[in-house]
C-alpha atoms as a PDB file:
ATOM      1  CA  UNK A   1     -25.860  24.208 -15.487  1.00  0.00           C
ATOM      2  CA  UNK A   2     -27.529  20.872 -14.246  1.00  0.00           C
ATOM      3  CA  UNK A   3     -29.998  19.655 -15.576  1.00  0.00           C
ATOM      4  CA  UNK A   4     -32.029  19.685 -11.895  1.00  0.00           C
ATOM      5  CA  UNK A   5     -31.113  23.181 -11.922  1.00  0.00           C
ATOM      6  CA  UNK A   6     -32.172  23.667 -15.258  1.00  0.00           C
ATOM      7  CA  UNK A   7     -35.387  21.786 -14.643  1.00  0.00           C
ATOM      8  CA  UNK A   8     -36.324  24.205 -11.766  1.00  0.00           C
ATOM      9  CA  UNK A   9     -35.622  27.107 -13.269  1.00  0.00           C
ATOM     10  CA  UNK A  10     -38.181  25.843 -15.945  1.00  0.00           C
ATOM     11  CA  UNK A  11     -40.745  24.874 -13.538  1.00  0.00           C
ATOM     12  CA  UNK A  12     -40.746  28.247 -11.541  1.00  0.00           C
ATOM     13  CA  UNK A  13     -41.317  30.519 -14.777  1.00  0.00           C
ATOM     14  CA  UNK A  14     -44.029  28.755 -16.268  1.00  0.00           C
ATOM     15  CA  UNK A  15     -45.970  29.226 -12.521  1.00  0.00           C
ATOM     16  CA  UNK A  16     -45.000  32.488 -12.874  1.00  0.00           C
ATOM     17  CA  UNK A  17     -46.760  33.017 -15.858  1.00  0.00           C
ATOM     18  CA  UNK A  18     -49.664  31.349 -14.079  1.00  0.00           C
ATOM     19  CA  UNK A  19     -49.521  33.579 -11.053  1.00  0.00           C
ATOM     20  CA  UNK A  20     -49.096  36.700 -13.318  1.00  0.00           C
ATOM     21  CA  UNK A  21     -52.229  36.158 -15.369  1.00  0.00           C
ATOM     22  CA  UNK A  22     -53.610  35.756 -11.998  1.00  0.00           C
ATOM     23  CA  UNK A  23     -52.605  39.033 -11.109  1.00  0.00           C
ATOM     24  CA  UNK A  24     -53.496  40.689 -14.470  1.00  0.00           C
ATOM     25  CA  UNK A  25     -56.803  39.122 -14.048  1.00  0.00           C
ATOM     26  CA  UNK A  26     -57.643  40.799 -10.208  1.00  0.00           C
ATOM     27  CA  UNK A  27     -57.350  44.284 -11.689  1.00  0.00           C
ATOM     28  CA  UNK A  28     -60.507  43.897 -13.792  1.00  0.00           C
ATOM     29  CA  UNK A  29     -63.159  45.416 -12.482  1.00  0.00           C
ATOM     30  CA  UNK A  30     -65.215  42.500 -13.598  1.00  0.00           C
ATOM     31  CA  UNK A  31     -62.967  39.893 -12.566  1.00  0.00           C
ATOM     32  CA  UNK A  32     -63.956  37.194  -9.886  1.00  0.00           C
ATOM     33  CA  UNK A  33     -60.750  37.358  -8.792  1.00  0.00           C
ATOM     34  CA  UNK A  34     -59.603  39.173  -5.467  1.00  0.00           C
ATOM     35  CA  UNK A  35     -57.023  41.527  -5.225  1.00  0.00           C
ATOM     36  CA  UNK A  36     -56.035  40.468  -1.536  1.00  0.00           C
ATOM     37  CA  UNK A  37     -56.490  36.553  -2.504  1.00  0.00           C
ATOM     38  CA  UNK A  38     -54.040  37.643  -6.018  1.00  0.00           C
ATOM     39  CA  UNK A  39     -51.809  39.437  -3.302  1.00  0.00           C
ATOM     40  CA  UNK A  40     -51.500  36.106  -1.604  1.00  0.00           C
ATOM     41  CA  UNK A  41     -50.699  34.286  -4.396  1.00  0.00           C
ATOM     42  CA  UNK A  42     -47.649  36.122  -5.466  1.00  0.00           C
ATOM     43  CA  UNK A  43     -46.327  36.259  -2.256  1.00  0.00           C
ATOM     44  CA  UNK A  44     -46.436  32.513  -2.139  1.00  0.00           C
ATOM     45  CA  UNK A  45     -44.760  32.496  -5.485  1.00  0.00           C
ATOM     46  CA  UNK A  46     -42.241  34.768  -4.237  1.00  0.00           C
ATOM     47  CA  UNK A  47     -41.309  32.730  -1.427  1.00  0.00           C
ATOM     48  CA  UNK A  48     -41.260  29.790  -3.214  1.00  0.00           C
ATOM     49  CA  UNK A  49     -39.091  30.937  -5.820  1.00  0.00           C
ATOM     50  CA  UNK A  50     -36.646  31.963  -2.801  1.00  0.00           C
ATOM     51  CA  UNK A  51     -36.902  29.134  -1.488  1.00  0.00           C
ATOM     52  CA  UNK A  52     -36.021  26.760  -4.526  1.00  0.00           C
ATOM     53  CA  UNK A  53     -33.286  28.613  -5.241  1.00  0.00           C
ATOM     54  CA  UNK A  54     -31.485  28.954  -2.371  1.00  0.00           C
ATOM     55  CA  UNK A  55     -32.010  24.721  -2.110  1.00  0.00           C
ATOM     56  CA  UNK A  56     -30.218  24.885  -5.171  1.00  0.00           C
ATOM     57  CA  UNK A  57     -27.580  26.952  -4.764  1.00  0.00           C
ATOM     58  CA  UNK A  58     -26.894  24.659  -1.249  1.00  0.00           C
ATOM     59  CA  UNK A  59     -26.840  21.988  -3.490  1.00  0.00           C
ATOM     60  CA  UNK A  60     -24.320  23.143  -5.943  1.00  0.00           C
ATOM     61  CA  UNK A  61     -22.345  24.640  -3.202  1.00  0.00           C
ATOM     62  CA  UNK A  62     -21.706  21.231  -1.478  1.00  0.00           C
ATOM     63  CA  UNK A  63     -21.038  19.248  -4.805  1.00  0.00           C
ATOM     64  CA  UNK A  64     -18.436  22.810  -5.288  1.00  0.00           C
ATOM     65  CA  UNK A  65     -16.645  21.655  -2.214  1.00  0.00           C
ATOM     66  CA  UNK A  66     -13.515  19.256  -2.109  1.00  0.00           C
ATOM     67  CA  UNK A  67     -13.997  16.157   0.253  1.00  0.00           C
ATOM     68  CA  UNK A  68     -11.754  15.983   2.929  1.00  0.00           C
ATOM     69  CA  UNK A  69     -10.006  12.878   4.899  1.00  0.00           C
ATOM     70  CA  UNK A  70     -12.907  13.517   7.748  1.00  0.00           C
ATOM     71  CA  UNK A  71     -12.172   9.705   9.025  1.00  0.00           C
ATOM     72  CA  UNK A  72      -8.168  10.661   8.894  1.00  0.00           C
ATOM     73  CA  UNK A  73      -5.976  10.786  12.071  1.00  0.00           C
ATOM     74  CA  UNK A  74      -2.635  12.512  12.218  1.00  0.00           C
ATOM     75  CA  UNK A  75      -0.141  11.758  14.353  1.00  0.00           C
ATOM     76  CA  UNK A  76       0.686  14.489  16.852  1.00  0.00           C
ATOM     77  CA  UNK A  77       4.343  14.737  15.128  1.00  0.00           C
ATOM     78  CA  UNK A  78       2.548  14.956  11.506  1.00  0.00           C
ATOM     79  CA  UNK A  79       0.425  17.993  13.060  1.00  0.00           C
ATOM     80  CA  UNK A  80       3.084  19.726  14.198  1.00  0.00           C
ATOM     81  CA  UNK A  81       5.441  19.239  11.007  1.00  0.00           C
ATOM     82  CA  UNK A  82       2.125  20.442   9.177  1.00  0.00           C
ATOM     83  CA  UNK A  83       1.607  23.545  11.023  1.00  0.00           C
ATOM     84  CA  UNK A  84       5.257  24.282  10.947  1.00  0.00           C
ATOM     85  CA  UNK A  85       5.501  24.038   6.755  1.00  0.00           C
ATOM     86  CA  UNK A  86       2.452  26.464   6.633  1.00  0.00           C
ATOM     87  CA  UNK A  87       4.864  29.158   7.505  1.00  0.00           C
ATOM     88  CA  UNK A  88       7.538  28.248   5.211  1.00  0.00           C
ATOM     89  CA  UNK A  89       7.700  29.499   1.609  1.00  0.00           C
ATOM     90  CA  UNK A  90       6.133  26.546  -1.266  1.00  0.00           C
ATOM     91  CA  UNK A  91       4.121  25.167   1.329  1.00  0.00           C
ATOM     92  CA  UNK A  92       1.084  23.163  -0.481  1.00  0.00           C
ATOM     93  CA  UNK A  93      -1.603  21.320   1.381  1.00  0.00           C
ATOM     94  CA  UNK A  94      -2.303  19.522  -1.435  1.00  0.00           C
ATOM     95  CA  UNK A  95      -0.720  16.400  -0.007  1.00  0.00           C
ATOM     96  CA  UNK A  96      -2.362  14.941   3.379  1.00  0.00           C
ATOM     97  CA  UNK A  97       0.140  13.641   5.701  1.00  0.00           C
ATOM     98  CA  UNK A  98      -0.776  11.709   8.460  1.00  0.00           C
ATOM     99  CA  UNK A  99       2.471  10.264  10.308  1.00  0.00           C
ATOM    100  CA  UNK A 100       6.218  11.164   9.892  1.00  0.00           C
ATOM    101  CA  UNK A 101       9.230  10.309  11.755  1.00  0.00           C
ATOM    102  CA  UNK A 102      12.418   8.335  11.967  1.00  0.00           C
ATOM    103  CA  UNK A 103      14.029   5.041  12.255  1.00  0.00           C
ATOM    104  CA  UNK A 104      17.195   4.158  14.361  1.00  0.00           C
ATOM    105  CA  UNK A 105      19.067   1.867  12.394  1.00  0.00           C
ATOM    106  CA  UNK A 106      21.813   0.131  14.848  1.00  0.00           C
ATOM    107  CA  UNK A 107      23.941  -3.098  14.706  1.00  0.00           C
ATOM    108  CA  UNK A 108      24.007  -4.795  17.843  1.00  0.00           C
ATOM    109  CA  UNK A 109      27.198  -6.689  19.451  1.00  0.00           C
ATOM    110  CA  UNK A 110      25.541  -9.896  18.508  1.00  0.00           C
ATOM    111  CA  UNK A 111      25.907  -8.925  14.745  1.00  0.00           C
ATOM    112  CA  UNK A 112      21.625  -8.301  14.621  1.00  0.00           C
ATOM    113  CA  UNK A 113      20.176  -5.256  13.602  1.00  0.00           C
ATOM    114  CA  UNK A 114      17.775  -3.170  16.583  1.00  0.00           C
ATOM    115  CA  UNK A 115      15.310  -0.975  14.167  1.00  0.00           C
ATOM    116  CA  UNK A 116      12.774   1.622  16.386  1.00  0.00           C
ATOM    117  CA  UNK A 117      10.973   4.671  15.716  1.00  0.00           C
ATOM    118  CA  UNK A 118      12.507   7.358  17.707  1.00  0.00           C
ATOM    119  CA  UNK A 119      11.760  11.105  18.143  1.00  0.00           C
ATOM    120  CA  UNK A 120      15.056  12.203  19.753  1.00  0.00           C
ATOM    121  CA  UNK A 121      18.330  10.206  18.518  1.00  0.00           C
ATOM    122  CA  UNK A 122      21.593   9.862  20.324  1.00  0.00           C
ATOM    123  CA  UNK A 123      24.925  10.182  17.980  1.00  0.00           C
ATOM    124  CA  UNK A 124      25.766   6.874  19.520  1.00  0.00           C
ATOM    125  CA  UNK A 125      23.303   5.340  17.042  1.00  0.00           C
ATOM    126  CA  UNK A 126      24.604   4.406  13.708  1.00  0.00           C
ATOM    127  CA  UNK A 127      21.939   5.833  11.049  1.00  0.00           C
ATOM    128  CA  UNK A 128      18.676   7.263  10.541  1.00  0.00           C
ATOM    129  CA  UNK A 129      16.046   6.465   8.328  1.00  0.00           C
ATOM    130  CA  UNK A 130      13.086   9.082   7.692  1.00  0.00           C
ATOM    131  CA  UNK A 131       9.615   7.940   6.748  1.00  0.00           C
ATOM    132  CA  UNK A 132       6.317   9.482   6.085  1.00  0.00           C
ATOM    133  CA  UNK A 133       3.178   8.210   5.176  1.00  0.00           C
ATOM    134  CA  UNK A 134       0.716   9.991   3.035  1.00  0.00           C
ATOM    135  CA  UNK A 135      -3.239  10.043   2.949  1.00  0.00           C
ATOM    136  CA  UNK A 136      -4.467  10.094  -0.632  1.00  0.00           C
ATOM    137  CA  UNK A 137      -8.050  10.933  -1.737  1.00  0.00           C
ATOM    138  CA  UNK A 138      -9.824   9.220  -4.449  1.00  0.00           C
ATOM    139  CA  UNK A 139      -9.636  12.347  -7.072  1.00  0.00           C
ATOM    140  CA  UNK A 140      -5.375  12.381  -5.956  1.00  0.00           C
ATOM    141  CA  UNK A 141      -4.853   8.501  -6.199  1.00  0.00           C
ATOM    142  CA  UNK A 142      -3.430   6.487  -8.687  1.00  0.00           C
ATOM    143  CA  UNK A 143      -0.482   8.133  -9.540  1.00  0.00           C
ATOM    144  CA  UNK A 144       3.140   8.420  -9.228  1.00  0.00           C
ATOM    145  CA  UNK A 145       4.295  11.009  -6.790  1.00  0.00           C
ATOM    146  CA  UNK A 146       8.402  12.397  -5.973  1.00  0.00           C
ATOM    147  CA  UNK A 147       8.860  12.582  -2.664  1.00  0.00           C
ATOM    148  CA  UNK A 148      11.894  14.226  -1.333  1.00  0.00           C
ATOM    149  CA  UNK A 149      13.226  13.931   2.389  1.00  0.00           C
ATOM    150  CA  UNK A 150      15.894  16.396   3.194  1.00  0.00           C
ATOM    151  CA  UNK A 151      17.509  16.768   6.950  1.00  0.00           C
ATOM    152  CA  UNK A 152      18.984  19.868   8.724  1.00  0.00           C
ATOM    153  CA  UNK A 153      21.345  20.318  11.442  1.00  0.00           C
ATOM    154  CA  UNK A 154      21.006  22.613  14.338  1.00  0.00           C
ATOM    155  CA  UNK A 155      22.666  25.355  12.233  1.00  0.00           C
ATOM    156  CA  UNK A 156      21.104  24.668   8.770  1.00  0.00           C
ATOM    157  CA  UNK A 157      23.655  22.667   6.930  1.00  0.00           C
ATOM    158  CA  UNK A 158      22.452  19.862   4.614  1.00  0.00           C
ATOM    159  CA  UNK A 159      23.207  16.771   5.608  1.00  0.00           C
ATOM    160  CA  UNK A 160      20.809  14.377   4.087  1.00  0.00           C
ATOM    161  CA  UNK A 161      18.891  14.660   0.838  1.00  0.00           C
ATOM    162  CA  UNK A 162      17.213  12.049  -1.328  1.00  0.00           C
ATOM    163  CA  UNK A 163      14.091  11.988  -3.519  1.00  0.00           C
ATOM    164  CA  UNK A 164      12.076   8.537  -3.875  1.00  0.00           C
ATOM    165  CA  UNK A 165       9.449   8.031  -6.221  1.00  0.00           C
ATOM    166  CA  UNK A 166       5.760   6.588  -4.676  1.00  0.00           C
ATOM    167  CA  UNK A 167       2.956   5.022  -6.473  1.00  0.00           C
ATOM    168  CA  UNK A 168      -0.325   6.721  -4.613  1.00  0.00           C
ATOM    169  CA  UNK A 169      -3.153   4.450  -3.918  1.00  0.00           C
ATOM    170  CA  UNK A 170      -6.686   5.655  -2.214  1.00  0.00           C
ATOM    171  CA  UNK A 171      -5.996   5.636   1.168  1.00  0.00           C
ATOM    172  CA  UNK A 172      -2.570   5.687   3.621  1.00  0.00           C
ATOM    173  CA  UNK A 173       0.693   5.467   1.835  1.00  0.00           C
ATOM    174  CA  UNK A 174       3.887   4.632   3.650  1.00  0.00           C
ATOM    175  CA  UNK A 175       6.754   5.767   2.469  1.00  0.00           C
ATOM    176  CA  UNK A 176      10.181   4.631   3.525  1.00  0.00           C
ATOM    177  CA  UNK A 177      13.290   6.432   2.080  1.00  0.00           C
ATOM    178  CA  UNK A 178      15.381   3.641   0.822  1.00  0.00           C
ATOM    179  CA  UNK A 179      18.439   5.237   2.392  1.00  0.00           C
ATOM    180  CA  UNK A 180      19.916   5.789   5.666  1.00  0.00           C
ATOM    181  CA  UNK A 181      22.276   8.785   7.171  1.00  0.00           C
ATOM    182  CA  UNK A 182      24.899   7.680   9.024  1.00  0.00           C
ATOM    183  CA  UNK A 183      26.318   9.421  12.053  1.00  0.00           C
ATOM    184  CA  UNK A 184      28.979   7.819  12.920  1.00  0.00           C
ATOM    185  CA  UNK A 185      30.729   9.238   9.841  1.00  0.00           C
ATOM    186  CA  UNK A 186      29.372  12.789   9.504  1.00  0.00           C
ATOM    187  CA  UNK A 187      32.098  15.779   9.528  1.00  0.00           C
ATOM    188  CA  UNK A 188      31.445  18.085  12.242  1.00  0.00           C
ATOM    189  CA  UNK A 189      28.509  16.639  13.517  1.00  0.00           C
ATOM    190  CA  UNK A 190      27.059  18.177  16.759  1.00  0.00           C
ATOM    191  CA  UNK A 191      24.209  17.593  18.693  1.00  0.00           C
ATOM    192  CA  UNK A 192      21.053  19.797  19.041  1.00  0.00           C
ATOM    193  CA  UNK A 193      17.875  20.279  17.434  1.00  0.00           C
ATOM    194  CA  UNK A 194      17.460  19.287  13.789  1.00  0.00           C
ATOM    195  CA  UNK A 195      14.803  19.345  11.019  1.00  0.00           C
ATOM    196  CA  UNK A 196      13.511  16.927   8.881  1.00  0.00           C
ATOM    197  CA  UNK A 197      11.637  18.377   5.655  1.00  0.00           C
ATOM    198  CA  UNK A 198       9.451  16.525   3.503  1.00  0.00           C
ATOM    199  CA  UNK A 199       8.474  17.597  -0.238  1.00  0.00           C
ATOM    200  CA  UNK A 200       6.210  15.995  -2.023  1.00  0.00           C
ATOM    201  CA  UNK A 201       6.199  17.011  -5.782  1.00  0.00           C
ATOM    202  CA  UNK A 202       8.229  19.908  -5.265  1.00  0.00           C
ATOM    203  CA  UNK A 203       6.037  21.292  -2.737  1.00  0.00           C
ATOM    204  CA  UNK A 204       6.774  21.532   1.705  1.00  0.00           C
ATOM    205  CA  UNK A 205       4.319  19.231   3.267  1.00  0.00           C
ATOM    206  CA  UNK A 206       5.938  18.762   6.593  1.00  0.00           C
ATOM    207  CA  UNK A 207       8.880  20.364   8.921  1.00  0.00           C
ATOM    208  CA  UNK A 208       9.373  18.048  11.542  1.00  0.00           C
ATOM    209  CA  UNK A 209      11.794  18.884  14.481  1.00  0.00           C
ATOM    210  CA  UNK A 210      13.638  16.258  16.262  1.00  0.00           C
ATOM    211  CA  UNK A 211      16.350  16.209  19.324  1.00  0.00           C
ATOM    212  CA  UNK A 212      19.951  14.721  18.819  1.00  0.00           C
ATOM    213  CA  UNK A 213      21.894  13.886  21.936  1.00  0.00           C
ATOM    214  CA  UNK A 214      25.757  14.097  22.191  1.00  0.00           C
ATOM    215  CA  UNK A 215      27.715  10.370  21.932  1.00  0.00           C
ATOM    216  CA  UNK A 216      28.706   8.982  24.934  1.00  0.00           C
ATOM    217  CA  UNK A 217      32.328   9.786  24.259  1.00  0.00           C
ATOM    218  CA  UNK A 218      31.455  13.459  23.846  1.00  0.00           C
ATOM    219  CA  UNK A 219      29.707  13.789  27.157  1.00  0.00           C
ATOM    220  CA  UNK A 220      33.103  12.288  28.593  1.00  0.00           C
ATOM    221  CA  UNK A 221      35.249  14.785  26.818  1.00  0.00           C
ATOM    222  CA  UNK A 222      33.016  17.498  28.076  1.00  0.00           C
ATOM    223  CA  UNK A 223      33.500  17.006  31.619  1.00  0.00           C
ATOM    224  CA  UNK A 224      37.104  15.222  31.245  1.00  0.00           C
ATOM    225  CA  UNK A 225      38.620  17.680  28.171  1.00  0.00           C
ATOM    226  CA  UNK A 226      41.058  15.403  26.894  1.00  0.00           C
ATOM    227  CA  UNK A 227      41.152  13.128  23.840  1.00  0.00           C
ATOM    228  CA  UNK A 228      39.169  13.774  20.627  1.00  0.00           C
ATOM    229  CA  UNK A 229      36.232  11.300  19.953  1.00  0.00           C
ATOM    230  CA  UNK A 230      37.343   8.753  17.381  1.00  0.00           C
ATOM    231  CA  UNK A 231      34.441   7.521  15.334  1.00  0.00           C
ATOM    232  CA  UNK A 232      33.364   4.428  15.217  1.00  0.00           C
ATOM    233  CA  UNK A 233      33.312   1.631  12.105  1.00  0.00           C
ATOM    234  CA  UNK A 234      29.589   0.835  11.953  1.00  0.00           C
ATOM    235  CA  UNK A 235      28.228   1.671   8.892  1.00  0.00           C
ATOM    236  CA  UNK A 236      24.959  -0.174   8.051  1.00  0.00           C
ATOM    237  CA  UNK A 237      25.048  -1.568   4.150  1.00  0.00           C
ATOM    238  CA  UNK A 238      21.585  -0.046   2.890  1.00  0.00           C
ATOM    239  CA  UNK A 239      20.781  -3.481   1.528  1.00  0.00           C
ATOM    240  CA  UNK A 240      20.855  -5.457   5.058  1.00  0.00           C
ATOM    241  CA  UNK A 241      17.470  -3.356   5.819  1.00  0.00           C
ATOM    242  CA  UNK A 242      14.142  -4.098   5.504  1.00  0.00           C
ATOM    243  CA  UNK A 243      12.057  -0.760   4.032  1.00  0.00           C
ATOM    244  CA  UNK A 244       8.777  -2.174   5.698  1.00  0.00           C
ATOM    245  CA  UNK A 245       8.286   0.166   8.612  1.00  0.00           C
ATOM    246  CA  UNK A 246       4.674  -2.343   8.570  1.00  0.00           C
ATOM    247  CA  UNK A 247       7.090  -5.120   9.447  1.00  0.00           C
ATOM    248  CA  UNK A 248       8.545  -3.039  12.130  1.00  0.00           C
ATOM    249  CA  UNK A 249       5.228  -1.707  14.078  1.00  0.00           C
ATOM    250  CA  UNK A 250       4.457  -5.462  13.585  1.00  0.00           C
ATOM    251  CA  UNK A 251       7.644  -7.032  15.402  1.00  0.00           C
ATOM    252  CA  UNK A 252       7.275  -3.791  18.420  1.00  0.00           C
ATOM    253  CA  UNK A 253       3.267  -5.370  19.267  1.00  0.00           C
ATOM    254  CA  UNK A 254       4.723  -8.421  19.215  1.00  0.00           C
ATOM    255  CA  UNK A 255       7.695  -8.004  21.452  1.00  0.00           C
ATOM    256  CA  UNK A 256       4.740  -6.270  23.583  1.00  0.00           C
ATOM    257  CA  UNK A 257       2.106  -8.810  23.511  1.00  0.00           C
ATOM    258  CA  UNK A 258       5.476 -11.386  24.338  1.00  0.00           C
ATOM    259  CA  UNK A 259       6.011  -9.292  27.455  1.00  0.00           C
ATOM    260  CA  UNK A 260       2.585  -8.757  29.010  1.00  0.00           C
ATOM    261  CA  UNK A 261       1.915 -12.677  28.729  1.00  0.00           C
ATOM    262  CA  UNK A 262       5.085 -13.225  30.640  1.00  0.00           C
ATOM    263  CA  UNK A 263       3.846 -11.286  33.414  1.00  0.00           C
END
């Protein structure tokens, strides 16, 4: 108990003594004392004893509740990866997440590497790179945090998984997996809709569904049906990419800002 509460509780049963004397007194014949005016008194009392208490129990109810990101904004892919782990099985809304997606990783002609954030991906591309980033609350902050990122084809079959550990600060927390899939070099690998699922100390915090587009080559042998599609020798060494996805946002406003001034 608090000690306001505990103050209060004080405060109202020592006027209740006072307004029961008060009382006592009224039903002497020889007191000076009113039974209407005594009547009054107590129901003040009453009501004022209602009406600390509830103030009190208001009080304590809103200190009871946990805080919540109010000043937060989630992407609308985060929502919808949020609403769709609800459903699934170890869902925990424990973790706050406000953005998740993925990065095309492709090496140009030139020898450069094109990054972008993507929602549907072609199999032309060479790799994808998930990302998330994670809202932390004061209470949840400073600490170390496993976060897993694990991708589905349009049947269910594994065909990414890796776990990357994230110090939490107050605040967003981006989170780049420091790996890529590549799918140039995937067995089997067909086009359609995919998931990617992100776990964040063992627990779902997001589903999110993404498109992938046949190659080029496999849109030919649809309509042509001959030849098989040879893949192609592109893989992306992990250590030729930058994790910052900050660095990335940065260079797409600038490429922006580049081509409005042109104009």
């Amino acid at each position: 108990m608090s000690k306001s509460r505990r103050g209060t509780i004080i405060w109202l049963a020592m006027l209740g003594v006072a307004v029961a004397l008060i009382v006592l007194a009224s039903a002497s014949a020889t007191s000076a004392i009113s039974p209407v005016l005594a009547l009054v008194v107590l129901i003040a009392y009453l009501g004022l004893v209602f009406g600390s208490l509830v103030n009190v129990s208001l009080s304590t109810l809103r200190m009871s509740v946990p805080r919540l990101p109010a000043a937060t904004r989630m992407t609308p892919a985060a929502r919808k990866a949020v609403q769709r782990a609800r459903s699934r099985s170890g869902y925990s809304p424990d973790a706050t997440l406000t953005d998740v997606g993925l990065i095309v990783n492709e090496r140009l002609s030139n020898g450069q590497l094109d990054r972008h954030i993507a929602q549907a991906v072609s199999l032309d591309n060479d790799a994808i790179q998930p990302y998330v980033t994670i809202h932390a609350l004061p209470e949840n902050s400073d600490r170390l945090a496993l976060i897993q990122f694990e991708i589905f084809d349009h049947v269910g079959q594994p065909r990414f998984s890796r776990q990357c550990e994230q110090w939490l600060r107050d605040g967003d927390n981006l989170v780049v997996c420091d790996r890529q899939l590549p799918l140039d070099v995937q067995d089997n690998v067909r086009s359609g809709v995919w998931d990617l699922q992100v776990k964040v100390d063992g627990a779902i915090a997001a589903v999110h569904s993404f498109s992938v587009t046949p190659s080029t080559a496999e849109q030919r042998r649809r309509f042509s049906n001959d030849g098989e599609m040879q893949p192609r020798d592109h893989t992306i060494p992990d250590e030729d990419l930058p994790i910052s996805l900050e660095d990335l946002l940065r260079e797409q406003r600038q490429s922006s800002n580049s081509s409005n001034s042109r104009r």
